[in-house]
Protein backbone atom coordinates (compact mmCIF):
# COMPACT_ATOMS: atom_id res chain seq x y z
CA UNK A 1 -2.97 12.77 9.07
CA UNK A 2 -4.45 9.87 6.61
CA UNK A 3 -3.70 6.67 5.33
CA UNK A 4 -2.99 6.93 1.23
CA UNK A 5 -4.01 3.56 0.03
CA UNK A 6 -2.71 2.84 -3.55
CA UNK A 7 -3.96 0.23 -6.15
CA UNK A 8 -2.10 -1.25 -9.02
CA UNK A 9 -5.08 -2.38 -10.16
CA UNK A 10 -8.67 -1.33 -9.94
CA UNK A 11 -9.25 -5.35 -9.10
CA UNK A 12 -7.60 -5.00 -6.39
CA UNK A 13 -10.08 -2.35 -4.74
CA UNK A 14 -12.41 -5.03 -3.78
CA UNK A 15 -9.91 -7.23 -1.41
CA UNK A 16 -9.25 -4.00 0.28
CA UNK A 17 -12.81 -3.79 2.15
CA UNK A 18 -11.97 -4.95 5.29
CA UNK A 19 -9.44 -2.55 5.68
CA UNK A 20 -11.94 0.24 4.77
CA UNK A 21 -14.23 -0.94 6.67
CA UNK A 22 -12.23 -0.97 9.75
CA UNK A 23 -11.21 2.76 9.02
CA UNK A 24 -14.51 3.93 8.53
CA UNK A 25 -15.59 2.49 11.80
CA UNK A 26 -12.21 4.07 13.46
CA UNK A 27 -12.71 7.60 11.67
CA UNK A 28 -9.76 7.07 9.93
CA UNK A 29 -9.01 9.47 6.90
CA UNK A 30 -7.81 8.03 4.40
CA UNK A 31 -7.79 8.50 0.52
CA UNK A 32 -7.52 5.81 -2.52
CA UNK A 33 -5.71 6.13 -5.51
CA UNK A 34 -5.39 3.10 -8.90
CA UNK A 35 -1.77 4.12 -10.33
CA UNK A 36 0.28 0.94 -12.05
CA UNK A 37 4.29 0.73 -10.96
CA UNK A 38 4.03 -0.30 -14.97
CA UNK A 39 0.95 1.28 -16.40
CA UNK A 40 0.93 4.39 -14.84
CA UNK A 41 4.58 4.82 -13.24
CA UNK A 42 4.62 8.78 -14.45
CA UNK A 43 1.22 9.87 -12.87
CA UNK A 44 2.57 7.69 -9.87
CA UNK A 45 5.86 9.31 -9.36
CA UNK A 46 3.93 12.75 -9.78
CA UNK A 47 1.54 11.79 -7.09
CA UNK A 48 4.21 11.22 -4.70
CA UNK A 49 5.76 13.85 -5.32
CA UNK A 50 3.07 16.15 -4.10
CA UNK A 51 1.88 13.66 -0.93
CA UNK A 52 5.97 14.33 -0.57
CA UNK A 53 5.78 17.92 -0.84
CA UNK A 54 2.27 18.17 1.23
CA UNK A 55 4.27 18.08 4.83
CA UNK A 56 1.05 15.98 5.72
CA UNK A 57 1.47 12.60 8.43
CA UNK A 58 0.77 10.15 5.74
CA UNK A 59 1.12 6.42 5.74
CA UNK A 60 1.02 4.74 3.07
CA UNK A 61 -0.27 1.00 2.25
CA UNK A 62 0.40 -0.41 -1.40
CA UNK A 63 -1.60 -3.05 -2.84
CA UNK A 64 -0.74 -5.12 -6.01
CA UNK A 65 -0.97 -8.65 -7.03
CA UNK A 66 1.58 -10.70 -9.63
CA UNK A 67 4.58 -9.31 -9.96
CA UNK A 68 3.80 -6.21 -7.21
CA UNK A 69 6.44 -4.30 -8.02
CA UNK A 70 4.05 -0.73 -6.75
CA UNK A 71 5.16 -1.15 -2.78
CA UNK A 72 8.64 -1.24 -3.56
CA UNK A 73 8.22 1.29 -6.33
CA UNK A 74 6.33 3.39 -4.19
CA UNK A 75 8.89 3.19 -1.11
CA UNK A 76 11.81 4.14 -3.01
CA UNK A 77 10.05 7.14 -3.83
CA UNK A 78 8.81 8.47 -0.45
CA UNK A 79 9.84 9.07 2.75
CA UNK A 80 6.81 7.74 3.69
CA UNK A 81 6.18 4.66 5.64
CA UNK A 82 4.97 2.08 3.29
CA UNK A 83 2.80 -1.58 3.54
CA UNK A 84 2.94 -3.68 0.95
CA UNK A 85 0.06 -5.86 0.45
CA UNK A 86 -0.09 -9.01 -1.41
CA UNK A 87 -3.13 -9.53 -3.67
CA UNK A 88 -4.09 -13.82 -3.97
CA UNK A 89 -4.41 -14.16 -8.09
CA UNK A 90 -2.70 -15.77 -10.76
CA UNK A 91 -1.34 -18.93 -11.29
CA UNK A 92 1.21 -18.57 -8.56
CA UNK A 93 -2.35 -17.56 -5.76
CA UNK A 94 -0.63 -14.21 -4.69
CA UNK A 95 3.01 -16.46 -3.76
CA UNK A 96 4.81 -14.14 -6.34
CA UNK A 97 3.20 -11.14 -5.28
CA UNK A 98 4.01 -11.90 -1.76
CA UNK A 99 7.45 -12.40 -2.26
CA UNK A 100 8.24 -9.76 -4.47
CA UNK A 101 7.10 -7.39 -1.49
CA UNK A 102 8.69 -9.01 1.13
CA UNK A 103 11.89 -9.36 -0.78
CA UNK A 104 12.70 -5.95 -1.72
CA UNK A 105 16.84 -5.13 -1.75
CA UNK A 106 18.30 -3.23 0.81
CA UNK A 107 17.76 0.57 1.49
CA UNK A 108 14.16 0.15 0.44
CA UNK A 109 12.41 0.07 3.21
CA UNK A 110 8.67 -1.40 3.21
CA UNK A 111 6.54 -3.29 5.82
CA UNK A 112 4.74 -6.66 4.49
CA UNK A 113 1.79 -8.35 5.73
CA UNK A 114 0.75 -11.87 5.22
CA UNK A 115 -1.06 -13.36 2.17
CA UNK A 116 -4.78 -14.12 3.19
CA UNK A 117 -8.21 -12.36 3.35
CA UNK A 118 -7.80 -10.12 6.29
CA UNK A 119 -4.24 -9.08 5.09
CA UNK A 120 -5.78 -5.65 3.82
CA UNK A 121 -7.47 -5.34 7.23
CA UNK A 122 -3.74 -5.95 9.12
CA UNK A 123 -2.41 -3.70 6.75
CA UNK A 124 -5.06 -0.62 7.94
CA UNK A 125 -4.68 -1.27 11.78
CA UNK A 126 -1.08 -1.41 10.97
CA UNK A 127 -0.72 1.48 8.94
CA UNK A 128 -2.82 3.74 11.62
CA UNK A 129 -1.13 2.11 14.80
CA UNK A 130 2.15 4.08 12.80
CA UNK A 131 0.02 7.02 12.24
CA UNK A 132 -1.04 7.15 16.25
CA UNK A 133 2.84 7.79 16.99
CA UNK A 134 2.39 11.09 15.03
CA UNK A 135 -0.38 12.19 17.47
């Protein structure tokens, strides 16, 4: 079991402490990969593929900024739970990013969490509340 966080940019690594923070402290295992829905959207449907075929509990939490099309990328790809995270940037201050994951169409199903500096951390304790149903 193990949270799979996923970056669509390396710059988005560093928002993500608290939430690694808080799964260190929990012994939580978790793993980080930086795959773009745009830059990288073959090595990113390959990795899924294999988390896919692993059989392993995973859950995973998705964190882009701007347009953030990786969580809804990512859930239509997996059968996987998925949180989206909204990243604050741009000229917008993470408002696009927020509502691109939050608005995802139907039959694409992904969790959200709010647009601030602890959303990372919500988005760990979230992600292995979902993973403590497996145990």
């Amino acid at each position: 079991m193990k949270i799979v966080i996923i970056y669509g940019s390396a710059n988005d690594q560093a928002f993500m402490q608290p939430g690694r923070d808080y799964m260190d402290k929990e012994k939580v295992a978790y793993e980080e990969r930086v795959l773009s829905a745009h830059r990288n959207h073959a090595e990113l449907a390959e990795y899924l593929k294999e988390l896919n075929a692993s059989g392993e509990k995973i859950v995973i939490v998705a964190v882009a900024g701007l347009s953030a099309a990786l969580p809804g990328v990512v859930a239509v790809q997996t059968e996987y739970p998925v949180v989206g995270v909204p990243v604050p940037g741009g000229p917008l201050n993470g408002i696009d990013a927020l509502l691109s994951i939050c608005q995802v169409p139907g039959q694409v199903p992904l969790g959200t969490v709010g647009l601030h500096s602890k959303a990372g951390l919500n988005a760990c304790m979230f992600a292995h509340r979902i993973l403590k149903l497996a145990q």
